[in-house]
N, C-alpha and C. Protein backbone atom coordinates (compact mmCIF):
# COMPACT_ATOMS: atom_id res chain seq x y z
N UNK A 1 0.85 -1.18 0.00
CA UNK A 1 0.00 0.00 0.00
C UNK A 1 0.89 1.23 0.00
N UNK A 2 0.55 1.95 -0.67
CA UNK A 2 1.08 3.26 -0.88
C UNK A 2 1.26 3.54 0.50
N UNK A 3 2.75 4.73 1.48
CA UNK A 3 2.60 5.13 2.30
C UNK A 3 1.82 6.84 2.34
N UNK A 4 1.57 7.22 1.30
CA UNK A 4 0.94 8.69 1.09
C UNK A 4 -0.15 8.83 0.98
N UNK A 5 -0.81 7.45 1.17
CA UNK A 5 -2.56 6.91 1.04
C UNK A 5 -2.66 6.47 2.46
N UNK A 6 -1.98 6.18 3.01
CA UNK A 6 -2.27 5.72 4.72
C UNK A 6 -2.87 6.89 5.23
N UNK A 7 -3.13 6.78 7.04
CA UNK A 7 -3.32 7.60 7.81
C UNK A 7 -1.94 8.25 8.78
N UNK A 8 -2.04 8.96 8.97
CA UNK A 8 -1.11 9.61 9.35
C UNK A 8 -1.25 10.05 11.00
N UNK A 9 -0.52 10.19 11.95
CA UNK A 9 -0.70 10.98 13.31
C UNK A 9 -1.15 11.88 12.85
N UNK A 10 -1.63 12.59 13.64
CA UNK A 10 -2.42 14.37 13.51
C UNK A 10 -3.72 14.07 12.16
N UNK A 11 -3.73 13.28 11.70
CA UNK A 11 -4.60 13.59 10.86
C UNK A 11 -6.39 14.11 10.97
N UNK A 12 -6.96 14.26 10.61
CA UNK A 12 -8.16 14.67 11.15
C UNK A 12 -9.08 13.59 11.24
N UNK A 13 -9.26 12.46 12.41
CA UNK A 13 -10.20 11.78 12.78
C UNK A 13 -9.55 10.05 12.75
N UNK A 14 -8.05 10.80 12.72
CA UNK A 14 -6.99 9.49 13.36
C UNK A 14 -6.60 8.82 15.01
N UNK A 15 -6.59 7.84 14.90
CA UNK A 15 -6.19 7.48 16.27
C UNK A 15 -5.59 6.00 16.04
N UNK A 16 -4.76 6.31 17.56
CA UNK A 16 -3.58 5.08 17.34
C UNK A 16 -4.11 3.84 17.60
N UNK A 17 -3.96 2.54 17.61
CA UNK A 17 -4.72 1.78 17.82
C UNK A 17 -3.57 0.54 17.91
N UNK A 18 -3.80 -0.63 18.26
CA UNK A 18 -3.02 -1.44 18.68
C UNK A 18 -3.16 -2.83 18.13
N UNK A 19 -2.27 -3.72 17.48
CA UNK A 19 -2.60 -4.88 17.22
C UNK A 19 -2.42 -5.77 17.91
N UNK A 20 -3.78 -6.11 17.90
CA UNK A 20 -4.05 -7.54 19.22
C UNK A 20 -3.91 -8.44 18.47
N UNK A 21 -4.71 -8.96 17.04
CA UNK A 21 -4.54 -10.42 16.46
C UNK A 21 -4.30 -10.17 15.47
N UNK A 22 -3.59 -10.54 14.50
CA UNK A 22 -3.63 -10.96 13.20
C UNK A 22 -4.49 -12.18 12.96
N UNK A 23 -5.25 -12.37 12.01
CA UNK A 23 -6.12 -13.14 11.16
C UNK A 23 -5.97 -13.48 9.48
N UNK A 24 -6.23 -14.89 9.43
CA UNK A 24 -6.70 -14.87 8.04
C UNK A 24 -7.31 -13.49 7.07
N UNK A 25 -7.83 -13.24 7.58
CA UNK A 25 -8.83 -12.10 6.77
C UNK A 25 -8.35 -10.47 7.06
N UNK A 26 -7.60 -10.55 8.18
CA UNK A 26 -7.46 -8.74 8.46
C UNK A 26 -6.96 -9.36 10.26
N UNK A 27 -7.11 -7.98 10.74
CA UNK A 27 -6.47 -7.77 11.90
C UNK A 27 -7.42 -7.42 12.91
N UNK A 28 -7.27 -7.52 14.63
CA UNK A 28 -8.26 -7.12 15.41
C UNK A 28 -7.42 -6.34 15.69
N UNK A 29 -8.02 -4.87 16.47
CA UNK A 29 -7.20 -3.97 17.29
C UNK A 29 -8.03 -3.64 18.62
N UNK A 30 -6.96 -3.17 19.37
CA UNK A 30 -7.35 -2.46 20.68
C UNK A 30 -7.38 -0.83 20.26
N UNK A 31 -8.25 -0.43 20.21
CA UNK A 31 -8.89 1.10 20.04
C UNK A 31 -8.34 1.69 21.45
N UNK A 32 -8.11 3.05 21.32
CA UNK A 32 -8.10 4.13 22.76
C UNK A 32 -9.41 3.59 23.40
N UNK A 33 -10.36 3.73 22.68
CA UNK A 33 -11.58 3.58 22.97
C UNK A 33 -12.25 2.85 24.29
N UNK A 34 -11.07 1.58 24.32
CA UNK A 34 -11.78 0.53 25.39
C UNK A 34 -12.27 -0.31 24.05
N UNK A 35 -12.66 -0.53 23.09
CA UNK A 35 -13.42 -1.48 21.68
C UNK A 35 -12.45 -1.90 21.51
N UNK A 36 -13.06 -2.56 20.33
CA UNK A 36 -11.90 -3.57 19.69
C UNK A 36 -12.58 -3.21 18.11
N UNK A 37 -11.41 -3.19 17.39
CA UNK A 37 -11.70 -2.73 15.85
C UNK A 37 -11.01 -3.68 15.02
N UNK A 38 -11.77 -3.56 14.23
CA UNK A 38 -11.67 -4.62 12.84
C UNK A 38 -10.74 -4.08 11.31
N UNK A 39 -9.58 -4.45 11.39
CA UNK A 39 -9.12 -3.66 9.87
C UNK A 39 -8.78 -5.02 8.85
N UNK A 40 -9.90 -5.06 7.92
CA UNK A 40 -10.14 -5.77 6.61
C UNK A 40 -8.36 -5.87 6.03
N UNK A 41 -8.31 -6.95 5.57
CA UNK A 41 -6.70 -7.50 4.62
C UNK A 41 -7.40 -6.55 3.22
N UNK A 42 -8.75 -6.57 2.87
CA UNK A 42 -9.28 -6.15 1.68
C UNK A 42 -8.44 -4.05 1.76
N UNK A 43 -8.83 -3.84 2.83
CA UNK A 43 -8.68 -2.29 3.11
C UNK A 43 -6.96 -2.16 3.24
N UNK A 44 -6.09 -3.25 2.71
CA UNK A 44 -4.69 -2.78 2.18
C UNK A 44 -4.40 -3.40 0.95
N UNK A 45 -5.48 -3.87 0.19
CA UNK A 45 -5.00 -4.34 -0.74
C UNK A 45 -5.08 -5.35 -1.32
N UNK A 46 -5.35 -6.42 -0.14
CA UNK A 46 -5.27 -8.10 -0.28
C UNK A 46 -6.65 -8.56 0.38
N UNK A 47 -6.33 -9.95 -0.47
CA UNK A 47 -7.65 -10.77 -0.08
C UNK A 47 -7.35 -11.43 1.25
N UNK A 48 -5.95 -11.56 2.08
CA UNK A 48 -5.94 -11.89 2.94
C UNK A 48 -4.71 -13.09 2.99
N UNK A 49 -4.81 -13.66 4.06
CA UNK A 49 -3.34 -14.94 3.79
C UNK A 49 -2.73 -14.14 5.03
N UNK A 50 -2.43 -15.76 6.04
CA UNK A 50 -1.83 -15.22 7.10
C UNK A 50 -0.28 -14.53 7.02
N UNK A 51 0.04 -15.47 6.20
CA UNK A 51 1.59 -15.03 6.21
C UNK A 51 2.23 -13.81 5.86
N UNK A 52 1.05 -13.49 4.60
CA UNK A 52 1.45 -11.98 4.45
C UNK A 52 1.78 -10.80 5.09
N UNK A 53 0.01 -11.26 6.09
CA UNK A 53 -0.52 -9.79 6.99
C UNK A 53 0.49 -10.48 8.76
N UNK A 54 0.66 -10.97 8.56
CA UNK A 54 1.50 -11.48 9.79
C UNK A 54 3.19 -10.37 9.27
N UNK A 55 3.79 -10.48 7.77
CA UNK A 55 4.73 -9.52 7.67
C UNK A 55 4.51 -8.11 7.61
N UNK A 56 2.97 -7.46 7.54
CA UNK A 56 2.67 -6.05 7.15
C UNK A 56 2.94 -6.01 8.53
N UNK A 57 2.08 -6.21 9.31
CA UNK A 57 2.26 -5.75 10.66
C UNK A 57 2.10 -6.62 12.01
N UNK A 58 2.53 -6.38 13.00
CA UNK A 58 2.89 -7.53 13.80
C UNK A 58 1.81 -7.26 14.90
N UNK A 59 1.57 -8.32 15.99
CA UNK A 59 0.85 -7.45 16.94
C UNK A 59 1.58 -7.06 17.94
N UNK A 60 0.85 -6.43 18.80
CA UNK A 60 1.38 -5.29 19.83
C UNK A 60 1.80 -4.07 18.96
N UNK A 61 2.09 -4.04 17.53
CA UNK A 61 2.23 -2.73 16.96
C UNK A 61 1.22 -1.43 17.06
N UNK A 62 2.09 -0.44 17.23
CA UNK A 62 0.55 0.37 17.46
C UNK A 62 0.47 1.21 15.29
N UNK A 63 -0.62 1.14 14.96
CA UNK A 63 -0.93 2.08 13.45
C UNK A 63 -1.87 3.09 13.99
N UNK A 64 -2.13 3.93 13.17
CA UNK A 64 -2.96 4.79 12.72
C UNK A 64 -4.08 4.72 11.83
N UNK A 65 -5.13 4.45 12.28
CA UNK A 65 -6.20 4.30 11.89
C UNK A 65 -7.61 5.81 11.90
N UNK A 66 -8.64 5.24 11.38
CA UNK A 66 -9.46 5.75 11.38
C UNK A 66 -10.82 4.98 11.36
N UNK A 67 -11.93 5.50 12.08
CA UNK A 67 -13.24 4.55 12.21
C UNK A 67 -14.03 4.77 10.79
N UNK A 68 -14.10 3.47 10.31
CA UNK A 68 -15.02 3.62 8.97
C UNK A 68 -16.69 3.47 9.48
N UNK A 69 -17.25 2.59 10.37
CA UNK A 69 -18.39 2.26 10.65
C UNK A 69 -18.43 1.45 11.84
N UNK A 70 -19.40 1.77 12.92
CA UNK A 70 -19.70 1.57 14.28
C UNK A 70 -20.24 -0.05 13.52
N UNK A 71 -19.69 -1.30 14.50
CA UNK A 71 -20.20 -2.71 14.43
C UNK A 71 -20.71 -2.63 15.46
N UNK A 72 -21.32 -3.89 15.29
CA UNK A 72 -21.82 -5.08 16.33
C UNK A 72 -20.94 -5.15 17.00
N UNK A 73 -21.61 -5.77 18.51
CA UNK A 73 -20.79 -6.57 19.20
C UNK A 73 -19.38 -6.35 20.30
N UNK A 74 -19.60 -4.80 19.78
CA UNK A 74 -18.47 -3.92 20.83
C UNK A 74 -17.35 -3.97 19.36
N UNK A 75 -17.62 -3.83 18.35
CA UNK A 75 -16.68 -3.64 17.20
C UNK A 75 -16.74 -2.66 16.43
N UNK A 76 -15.69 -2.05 15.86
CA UNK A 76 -15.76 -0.83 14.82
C UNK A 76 -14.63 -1.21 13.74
N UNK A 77 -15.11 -1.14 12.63
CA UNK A 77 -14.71 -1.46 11.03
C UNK A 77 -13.46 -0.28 11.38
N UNK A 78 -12.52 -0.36 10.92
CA UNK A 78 -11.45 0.40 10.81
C UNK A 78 -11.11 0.64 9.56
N UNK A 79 -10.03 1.70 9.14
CA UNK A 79 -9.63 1.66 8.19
C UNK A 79 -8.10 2.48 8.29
N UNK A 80 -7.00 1.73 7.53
CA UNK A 80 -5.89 3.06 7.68
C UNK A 80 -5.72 3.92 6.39
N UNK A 81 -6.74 3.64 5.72
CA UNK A 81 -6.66 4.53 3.97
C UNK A 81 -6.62 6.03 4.79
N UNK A 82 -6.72 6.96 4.09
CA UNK A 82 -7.00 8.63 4.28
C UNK A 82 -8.28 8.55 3.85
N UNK A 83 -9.32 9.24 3.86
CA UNK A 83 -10.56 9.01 3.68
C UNK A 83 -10.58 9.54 2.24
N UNK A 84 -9.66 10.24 1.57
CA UNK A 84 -9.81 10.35 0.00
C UNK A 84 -9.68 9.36 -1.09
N UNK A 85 -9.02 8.66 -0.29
CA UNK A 85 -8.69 7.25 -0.93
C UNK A 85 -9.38 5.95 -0.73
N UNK A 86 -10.13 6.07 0.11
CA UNK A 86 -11.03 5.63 0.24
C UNK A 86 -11.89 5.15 -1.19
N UNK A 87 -12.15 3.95 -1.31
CA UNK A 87 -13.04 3.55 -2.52
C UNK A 87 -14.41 4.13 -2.71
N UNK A 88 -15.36 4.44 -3.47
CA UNK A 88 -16.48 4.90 -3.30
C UNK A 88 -17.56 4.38 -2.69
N UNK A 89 -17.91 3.08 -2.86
CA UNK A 89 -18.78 2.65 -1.97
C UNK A 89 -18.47 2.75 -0.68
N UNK A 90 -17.52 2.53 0.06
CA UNK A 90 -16.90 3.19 1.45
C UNK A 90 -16.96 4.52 1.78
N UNK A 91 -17.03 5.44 0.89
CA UNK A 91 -17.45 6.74 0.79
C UNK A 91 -19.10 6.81 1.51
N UNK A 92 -19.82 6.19 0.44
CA UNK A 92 -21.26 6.90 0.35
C UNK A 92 -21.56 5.84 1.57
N UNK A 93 -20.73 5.05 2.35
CA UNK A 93 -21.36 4.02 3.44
C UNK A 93 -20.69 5.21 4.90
N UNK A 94 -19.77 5.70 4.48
CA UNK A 94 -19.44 6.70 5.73
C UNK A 94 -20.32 7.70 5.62
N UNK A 95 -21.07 8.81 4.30
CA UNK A 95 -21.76 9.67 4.00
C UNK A 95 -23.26 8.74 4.65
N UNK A 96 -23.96 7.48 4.26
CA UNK A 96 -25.18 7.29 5.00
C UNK A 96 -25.39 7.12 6.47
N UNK A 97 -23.98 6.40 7.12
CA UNK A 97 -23.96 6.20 8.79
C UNK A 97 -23.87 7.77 9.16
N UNK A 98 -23.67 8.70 8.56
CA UNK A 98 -23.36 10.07 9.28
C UNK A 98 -24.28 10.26 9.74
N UNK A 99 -25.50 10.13 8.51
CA UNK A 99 -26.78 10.89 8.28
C UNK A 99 -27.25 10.33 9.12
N UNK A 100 -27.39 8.99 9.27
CA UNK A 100 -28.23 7.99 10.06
C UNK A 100 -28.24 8.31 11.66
N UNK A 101 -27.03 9.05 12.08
CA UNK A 101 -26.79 9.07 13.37
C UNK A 101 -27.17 10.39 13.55
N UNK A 102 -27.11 11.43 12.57
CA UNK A 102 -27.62 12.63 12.83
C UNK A 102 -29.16 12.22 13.11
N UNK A 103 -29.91 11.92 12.27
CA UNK A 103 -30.88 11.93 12.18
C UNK A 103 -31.88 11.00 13.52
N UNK A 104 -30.83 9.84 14.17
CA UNK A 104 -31.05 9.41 15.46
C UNK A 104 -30.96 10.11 16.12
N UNK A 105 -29.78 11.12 16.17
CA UNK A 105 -29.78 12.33 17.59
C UNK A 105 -31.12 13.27 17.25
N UNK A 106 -31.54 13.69 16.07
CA UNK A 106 -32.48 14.46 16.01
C UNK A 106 -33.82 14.01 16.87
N UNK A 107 -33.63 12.31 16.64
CA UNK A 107 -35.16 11.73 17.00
C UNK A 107 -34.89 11.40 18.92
N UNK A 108 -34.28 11.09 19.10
CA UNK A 108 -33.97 10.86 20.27
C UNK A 108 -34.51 12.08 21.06
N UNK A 109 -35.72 11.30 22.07
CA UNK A 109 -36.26 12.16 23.10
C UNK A 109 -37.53 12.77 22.59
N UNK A 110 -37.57 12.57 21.42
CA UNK A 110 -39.61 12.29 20.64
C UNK A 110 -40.53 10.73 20.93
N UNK A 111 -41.05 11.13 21.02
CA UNK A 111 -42.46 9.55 21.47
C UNK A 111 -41.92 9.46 20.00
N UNK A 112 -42.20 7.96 20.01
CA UNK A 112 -42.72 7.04 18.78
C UNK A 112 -43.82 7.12 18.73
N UNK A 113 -44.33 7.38 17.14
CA UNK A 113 -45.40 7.03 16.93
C UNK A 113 -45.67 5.74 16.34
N UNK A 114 -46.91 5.27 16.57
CA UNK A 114 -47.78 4.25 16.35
C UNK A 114 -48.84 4.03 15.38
């Protein structure tokens, strides 16, 4: 992966994050957060293969990430792209969770109607 397409310290809506597992498929991390975040083998490039992502990065390493989308389960989708680089459907999926959560804070503290 390009290093001028990553995330960077200071960047706007970066944070450091920690590798707990490497996986077949991508990596788990320890977030500042207290969570645990999910960064896809797909979101550097690859379809995955331990051996590879076992040489990109090791665990206990700390990267720079950014939250693509709130999961399940006490999990958040990560990503270390820059958000310009970002593919488009990853785009318009960060542009609908925005809305979605705006639009929950808006409703939050109105009755449901029936």
């Amino acid at each position: 992966m390009d290093p001028a397409k990553m995330m960077q310290p200071g960047d706007p809506g970066a944070m450091q994050a920690v590798i707990k597992e490497v996986m077949p498929v991508g990596y788990f991390l320890n977030l500042p957060t207290g969570r645990i975040g999910y960064l896809p083998a797909q979101d550097l490039g690859f379809t995955g293969g331990l051996a590879i992502l076992q040489r990109l990065f090791k665990e206990g390493q700390e990267i720079t990430i950014r939250i693509v989308c709130r999961g399940g389960a006490g999990r958040e989708i990560v990503s270390c792209k820059k958000p310009e680089f970002a593919p488009p459907s990853e785009q318009k999926t960060i542009e609908s969770l925005r809305l979605h959560f705006e639009n929950e804070k808006k409703n939050m503290g109105r009755p449901r109607r029936r």
